[in-house]
PDB file of N, CA and C in Angstrom:
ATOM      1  N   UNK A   1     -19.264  24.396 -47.744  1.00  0.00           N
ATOM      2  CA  UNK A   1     -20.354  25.042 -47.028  1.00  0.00           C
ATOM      3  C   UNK A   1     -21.660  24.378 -47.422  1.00  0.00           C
ATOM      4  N   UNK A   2     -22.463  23.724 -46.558  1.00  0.00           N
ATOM      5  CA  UNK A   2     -23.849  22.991 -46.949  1.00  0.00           C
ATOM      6  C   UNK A   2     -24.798  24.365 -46.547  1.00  0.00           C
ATOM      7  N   UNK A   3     -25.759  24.517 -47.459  1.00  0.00           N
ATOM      8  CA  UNK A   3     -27.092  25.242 -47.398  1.00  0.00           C
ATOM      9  C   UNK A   3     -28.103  24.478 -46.604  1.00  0.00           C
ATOM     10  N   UNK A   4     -28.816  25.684 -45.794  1.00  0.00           N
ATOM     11  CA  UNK A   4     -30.048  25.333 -44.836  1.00  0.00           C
ATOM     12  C   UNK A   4     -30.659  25.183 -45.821  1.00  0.00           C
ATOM     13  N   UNK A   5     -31.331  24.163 -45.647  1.00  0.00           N
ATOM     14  CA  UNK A   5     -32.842  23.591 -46.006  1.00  0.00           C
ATOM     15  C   UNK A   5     -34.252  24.286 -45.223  1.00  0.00           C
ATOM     16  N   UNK A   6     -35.242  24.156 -46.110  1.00  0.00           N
ATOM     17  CA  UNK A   6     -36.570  24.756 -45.843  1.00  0.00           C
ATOM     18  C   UNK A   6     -36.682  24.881 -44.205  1.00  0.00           C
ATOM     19  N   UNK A   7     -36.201  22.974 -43.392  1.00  0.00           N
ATOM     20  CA  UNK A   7     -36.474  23.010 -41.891  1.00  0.00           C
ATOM     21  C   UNK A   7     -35.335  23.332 -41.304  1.00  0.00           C
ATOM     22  N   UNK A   8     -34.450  24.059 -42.262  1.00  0.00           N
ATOM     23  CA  UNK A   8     -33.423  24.981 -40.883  1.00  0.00           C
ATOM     24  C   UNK A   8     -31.901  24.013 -40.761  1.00  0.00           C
ATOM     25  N   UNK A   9     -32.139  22.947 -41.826  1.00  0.00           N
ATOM     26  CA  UNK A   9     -31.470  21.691 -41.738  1.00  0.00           C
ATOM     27  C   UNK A   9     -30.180  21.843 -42.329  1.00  0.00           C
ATOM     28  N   UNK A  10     -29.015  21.154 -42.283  1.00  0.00           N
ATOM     29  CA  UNK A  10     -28.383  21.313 -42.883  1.00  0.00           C
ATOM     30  C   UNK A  10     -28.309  20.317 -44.318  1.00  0.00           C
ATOM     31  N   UNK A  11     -27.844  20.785 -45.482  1.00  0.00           N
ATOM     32  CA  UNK A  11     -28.469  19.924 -46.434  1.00  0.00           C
ATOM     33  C   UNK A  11     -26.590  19.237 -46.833  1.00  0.00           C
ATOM     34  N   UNK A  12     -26.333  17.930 -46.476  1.00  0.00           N
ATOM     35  CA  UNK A  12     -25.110  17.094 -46.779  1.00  0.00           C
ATOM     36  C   UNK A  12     -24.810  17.097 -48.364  1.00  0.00           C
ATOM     37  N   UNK A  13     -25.877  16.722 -48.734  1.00  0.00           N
ATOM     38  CA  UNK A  13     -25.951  16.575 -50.017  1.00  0.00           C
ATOM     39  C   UNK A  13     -26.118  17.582 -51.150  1.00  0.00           C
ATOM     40  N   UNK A  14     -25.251  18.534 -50.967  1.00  0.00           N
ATOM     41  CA  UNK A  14     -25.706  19.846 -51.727  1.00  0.00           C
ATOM     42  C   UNK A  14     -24.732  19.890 -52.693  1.00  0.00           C
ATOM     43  N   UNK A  15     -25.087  20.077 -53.805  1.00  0.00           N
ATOM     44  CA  UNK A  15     -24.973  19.784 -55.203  1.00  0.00           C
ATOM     45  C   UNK A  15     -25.447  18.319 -55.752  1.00  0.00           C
ATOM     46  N   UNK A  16     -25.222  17.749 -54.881  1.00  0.00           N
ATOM     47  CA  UNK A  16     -26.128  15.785 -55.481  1.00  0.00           C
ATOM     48  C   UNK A  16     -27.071  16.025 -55.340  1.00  0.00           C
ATOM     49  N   UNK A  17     -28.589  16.764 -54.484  1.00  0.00           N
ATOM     50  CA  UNK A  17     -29.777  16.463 -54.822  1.00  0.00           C
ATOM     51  C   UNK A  17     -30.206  18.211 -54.019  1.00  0.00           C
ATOM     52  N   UNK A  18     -31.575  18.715 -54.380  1.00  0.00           N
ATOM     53  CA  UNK A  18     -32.189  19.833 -53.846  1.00  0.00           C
ATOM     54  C   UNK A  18     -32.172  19.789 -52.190  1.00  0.00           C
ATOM     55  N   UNK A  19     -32.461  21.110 -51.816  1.00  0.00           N
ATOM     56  CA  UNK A  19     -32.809  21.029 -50.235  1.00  0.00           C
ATOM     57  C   UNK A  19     -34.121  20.393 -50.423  1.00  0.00           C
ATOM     58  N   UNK A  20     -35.057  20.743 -51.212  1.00  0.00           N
ATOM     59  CA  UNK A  20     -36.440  20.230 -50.904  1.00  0.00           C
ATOM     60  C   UNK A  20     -36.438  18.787 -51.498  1.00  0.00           C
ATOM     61  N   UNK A  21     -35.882  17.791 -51.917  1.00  0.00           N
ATOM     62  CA  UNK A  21     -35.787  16.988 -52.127  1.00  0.00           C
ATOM     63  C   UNK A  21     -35.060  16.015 -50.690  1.00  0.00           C
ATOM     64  N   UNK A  22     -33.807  16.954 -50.542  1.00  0.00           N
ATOM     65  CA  UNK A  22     -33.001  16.423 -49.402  1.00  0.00           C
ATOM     66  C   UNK A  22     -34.387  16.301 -47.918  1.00  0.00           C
ATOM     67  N   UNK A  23     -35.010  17.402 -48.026  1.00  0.00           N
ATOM     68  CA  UNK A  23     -36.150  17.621 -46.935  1.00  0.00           C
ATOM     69  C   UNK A  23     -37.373  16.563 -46.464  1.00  0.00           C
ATOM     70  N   UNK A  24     -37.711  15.945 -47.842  1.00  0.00           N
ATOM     71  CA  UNK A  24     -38.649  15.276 -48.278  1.00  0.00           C
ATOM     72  C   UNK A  24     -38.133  13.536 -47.784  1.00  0.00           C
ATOM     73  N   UNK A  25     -36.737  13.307 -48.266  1.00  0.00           N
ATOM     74  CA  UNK A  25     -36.064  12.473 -48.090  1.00  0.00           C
ATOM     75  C   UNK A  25     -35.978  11.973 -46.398  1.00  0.00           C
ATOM     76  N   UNK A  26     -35.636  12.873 -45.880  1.00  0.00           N
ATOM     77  CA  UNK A  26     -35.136  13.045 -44.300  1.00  0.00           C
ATOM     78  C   UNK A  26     -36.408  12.924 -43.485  1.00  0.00           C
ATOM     79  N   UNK A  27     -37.745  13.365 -44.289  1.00  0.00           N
ATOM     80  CA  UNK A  27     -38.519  13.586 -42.953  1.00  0.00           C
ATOM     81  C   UNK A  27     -39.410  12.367 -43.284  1.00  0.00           C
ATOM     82  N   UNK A  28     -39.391  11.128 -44.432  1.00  0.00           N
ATOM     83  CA  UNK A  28     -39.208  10.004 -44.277  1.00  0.00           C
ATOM     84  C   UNK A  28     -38.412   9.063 -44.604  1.00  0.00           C
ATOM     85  N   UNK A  29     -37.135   9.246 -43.383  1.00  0.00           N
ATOM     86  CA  UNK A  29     -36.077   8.848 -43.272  1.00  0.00           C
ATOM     87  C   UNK A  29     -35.720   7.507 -44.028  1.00  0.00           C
ATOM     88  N   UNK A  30     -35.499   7.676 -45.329  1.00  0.00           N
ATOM     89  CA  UNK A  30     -35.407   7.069 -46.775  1.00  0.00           C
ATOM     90  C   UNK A  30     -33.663   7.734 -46.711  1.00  0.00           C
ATOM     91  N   UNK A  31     -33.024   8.278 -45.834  1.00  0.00           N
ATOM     92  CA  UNK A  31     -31.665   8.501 -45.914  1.00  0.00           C
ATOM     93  C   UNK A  31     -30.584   7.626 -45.394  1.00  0.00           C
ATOM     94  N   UNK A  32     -29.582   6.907 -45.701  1.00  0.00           N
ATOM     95  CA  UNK A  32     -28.725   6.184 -44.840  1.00  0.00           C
ATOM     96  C   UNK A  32     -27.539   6.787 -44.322  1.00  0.00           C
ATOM     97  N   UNK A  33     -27.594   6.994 -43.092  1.00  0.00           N
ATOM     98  CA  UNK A  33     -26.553   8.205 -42.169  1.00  0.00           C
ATOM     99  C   UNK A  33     -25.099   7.752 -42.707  1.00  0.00           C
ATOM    100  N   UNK A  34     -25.118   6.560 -42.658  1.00  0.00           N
ATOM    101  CA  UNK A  34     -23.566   5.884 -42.762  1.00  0.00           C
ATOM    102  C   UNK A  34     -23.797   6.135 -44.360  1.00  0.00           C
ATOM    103  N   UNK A  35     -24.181   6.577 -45.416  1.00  0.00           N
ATOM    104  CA  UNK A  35     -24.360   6.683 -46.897  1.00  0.00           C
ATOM    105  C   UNK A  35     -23.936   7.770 -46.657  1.00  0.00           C
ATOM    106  N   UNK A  36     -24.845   8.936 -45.855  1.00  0.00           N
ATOM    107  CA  UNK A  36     -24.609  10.338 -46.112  1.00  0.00           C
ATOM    108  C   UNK A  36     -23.319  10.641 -45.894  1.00  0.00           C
ATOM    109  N   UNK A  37     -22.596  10.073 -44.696  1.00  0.00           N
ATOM    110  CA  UNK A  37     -21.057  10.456 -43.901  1.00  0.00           C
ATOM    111  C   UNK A  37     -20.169   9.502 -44.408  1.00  0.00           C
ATOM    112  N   UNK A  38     -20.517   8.579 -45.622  1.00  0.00           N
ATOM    113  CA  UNK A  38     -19.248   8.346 -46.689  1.00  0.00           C
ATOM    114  C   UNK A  38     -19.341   8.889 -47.768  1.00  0.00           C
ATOM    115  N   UNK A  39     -20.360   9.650 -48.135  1.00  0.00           N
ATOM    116  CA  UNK A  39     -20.744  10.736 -49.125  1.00  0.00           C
ATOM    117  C   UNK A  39     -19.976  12.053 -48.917  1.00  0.00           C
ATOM    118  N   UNK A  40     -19.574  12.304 -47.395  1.00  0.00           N
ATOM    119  CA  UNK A  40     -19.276  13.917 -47.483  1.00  0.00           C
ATOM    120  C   UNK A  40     -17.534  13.136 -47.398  1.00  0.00           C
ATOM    121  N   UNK A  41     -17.468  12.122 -46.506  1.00  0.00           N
ATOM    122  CA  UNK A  41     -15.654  11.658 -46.308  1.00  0.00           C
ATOM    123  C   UNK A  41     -15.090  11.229 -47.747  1.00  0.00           C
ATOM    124  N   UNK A  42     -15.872  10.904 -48.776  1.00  0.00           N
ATOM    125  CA  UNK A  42     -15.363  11.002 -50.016  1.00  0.00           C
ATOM    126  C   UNK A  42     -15.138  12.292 -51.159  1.00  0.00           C
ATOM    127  N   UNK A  43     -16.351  13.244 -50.722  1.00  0.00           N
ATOM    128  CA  UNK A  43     -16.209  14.468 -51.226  1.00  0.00           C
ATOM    129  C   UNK A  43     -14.953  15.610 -50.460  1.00  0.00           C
ATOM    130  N   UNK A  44     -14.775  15.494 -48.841  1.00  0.00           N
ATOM    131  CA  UNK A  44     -13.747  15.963 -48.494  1.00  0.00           C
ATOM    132  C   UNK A  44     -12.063  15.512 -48.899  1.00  0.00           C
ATOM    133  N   UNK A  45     -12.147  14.377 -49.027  1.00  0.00           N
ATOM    134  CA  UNK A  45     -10.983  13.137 -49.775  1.00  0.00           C
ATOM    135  C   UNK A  45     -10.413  14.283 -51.204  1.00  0.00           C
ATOM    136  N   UNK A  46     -11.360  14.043 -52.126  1.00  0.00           N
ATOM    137  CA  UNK A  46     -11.119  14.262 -53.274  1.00  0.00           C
ATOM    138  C   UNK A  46     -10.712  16.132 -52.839  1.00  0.00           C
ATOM    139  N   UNK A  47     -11.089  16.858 -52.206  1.00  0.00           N
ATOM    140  CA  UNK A  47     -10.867  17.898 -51.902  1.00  0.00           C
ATOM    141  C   UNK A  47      -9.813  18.540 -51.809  1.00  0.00           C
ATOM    142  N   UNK A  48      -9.697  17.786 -50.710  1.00  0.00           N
ATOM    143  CA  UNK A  48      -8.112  17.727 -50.086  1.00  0.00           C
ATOM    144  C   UNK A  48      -6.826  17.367 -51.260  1.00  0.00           C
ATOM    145  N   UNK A  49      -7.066  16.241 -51.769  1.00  0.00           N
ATOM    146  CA  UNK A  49      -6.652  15.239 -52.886  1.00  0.00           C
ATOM    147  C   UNK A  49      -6.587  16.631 -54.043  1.00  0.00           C
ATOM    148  N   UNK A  50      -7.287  17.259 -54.368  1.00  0.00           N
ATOM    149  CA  UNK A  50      -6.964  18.389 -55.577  1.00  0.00           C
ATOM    150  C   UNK A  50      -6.125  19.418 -55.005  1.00  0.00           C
ATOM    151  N   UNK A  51      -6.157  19.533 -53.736  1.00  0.00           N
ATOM    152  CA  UNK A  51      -5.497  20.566 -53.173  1.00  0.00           C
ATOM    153  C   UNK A  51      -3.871  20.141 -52.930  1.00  0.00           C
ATOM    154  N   UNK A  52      -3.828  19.267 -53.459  1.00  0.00           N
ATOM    155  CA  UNK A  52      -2.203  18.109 -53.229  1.00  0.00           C
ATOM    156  C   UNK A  52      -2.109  18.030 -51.715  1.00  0.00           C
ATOM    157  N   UNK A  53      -2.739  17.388 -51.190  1.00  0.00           N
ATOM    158  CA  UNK A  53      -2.491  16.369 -50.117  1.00  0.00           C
ATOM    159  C   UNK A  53      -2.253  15.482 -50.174  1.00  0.00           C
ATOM    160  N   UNK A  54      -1.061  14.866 -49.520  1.00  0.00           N
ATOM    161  CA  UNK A  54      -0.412  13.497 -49.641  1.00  0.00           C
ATOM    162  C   UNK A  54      -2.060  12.496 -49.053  1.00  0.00           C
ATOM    163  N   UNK A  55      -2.330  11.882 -49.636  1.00  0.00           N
ATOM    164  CA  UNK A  55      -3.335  10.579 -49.257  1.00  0.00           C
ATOM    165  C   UNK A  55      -3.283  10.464 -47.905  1.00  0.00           C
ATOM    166  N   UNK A  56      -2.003  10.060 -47.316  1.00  0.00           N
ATOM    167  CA  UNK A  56      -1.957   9.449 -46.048  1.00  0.00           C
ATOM    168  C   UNK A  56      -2.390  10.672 -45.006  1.00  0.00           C
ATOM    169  N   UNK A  57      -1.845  11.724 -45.469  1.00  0.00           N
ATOM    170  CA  UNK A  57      -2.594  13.154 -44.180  1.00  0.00           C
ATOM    171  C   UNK A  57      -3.833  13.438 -44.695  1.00  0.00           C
ATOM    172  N   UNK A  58      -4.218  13.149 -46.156  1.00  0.00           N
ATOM    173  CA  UNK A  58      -5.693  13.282 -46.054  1.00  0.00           C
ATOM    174  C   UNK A  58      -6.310  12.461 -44.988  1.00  0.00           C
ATOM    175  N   UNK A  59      -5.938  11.364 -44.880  1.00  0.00           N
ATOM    176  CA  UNK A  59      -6.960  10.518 -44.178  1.00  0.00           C
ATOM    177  C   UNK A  59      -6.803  10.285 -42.914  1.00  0.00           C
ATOM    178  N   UNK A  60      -5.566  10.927 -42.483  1.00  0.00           N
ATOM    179  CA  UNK A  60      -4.848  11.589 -41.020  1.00  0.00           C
ATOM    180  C   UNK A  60      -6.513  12.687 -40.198  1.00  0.00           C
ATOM    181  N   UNK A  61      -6.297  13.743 -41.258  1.00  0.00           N
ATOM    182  CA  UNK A  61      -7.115  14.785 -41.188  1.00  0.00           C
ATOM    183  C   UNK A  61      -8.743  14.457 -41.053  1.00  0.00           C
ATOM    184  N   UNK A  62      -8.730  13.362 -41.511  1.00  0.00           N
ATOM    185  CA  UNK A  62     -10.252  12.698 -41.942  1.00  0.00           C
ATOM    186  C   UNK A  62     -10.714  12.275 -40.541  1.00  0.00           C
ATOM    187  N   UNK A  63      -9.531  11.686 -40.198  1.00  0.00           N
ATOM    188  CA  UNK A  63     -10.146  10.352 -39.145  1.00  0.00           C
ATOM    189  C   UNK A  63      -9.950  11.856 -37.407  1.00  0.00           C
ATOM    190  N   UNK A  64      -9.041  12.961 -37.675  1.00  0.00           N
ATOM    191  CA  UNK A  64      -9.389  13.918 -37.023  1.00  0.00           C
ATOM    192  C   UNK A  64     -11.237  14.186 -36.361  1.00  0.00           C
ATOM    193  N   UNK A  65     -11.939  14.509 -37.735  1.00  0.00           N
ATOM    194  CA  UNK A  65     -12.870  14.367 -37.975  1.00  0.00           C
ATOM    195  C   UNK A  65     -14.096  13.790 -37.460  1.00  0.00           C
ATOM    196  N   UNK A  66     -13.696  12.454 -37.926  1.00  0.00           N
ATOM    197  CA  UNK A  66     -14.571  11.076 -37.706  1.00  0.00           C
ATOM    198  C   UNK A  66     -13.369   9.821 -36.750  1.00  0.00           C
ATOM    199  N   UNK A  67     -13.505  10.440 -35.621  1.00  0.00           N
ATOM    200  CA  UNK A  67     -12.507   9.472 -34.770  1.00  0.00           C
ATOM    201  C   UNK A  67     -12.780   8.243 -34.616  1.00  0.00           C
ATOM    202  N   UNK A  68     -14.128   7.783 -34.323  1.00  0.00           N
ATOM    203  CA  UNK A  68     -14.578   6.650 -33.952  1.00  0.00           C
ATOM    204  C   UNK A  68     -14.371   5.571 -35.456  1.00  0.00           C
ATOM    205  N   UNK A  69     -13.556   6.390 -36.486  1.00  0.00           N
ATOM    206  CA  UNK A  69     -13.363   4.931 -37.806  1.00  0.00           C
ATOM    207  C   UNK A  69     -11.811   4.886 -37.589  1.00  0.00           C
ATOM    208  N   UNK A  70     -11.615   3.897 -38.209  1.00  0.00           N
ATOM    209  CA  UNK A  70      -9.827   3.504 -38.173  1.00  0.00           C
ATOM    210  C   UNK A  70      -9.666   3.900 -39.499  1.00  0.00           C
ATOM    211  N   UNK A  71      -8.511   4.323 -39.558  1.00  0.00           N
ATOM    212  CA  UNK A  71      -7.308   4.614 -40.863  1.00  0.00           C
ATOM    213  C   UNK A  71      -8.049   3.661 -41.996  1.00  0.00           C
ATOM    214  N   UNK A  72      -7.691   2.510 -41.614  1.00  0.00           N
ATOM    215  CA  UNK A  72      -8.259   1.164 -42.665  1.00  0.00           C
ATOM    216  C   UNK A  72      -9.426   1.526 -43.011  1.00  0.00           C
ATOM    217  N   UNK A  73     -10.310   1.841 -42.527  1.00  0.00           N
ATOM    218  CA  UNK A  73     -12.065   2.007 -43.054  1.00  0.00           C
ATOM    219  C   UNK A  73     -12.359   3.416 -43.774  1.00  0.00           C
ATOM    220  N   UNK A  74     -11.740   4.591 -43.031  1.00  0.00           N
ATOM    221  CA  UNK A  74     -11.618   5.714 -44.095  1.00  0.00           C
ATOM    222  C   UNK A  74     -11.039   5.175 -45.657  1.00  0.00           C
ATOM    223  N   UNK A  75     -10.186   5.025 -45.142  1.00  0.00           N
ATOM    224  CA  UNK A  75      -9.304   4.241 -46.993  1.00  0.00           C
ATOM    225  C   UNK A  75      -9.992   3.843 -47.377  1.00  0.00           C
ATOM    226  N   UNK A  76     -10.825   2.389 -46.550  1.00  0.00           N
ATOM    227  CA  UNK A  76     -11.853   1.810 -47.625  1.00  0.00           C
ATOM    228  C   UNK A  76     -12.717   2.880 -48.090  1.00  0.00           C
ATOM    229  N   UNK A  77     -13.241   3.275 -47.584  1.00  0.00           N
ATOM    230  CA  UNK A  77     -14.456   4.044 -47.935  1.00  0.00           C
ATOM    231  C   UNK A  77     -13.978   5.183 -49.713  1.00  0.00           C
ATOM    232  N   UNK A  78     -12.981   5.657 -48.880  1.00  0.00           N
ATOM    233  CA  UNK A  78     -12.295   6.762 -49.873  1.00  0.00           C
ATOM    234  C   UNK A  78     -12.362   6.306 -51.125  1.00  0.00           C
ATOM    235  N   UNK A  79     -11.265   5.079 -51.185  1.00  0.00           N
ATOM    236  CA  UNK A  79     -11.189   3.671 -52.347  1.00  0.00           C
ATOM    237  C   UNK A  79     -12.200   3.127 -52.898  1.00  0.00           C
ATOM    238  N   UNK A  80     -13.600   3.307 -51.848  1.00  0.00           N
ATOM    239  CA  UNK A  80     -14.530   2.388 -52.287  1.00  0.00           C
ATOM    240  C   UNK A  80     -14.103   0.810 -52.782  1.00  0.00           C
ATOM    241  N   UNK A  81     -13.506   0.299 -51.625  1.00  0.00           N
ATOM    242  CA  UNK A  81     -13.201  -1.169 -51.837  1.00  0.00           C
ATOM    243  C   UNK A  81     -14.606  -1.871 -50.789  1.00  0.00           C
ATOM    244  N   UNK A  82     -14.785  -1.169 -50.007  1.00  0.00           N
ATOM    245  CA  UNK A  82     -16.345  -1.929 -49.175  1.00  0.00           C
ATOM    246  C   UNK A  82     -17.274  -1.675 -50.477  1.00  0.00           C
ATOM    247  N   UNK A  83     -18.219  -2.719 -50.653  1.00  0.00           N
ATOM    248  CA  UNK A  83     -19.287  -2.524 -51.173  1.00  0.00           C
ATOM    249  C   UNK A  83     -18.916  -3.348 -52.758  1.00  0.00           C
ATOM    250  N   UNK A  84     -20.139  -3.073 -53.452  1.00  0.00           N
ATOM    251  CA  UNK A  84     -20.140  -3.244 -54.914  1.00  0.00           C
ATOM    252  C   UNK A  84     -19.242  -2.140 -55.729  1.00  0.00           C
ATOM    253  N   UNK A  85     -18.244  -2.991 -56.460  1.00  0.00           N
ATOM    254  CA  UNK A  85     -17.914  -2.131 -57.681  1.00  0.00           C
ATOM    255  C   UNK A  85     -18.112  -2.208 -58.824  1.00  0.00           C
ATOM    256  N   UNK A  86     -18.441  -1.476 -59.658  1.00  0.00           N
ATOM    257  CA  UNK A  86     -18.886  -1.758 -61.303  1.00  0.00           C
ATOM    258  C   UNK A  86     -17.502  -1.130 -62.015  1.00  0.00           C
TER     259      UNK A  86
END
């Protein structure tokens, strides 16, 4: 469940940063959409993932979701194989 923010907003990021922070952020769009919506597809992942979901229907369920990504790019994302790893 994400909490409204001050402008009525929905706040993605709730528990990683304040609504009024999230607010401040957004209304000079200092946010990256494709950041925010591999932010929540990794927090739903792990979700699912504690709840014993086999991986592969997690990301069945995911791409439900977010249709316009393929199987392959949820995974990545999930995996965090796109991008920098430390």
């Amino acid at each position: 469940m994400q909490a409204r923010t001050d402008t009525g907003q929905n706040n993605p990021l709730e528990g990683l940063i304040s609504d009024d922070i999230y607010d401040v952020l957004d209304d000079h769009n200092l946010l990256s959409e494709k950041g925010v919506r591999d932010y929540q597809i990794r927090k739903a992942f792990k979700t699912m993932r504690s709840q014993n979901v086999p991986a592969y229907d997690a990301i069945e369920m995911l791409r439900e979701e977010y249709p316009y990504l393929q199987f392959d790019t949820i995974r990545k994302i999930v995996y965090k194989l796109n991008g920098n790893r430390r």
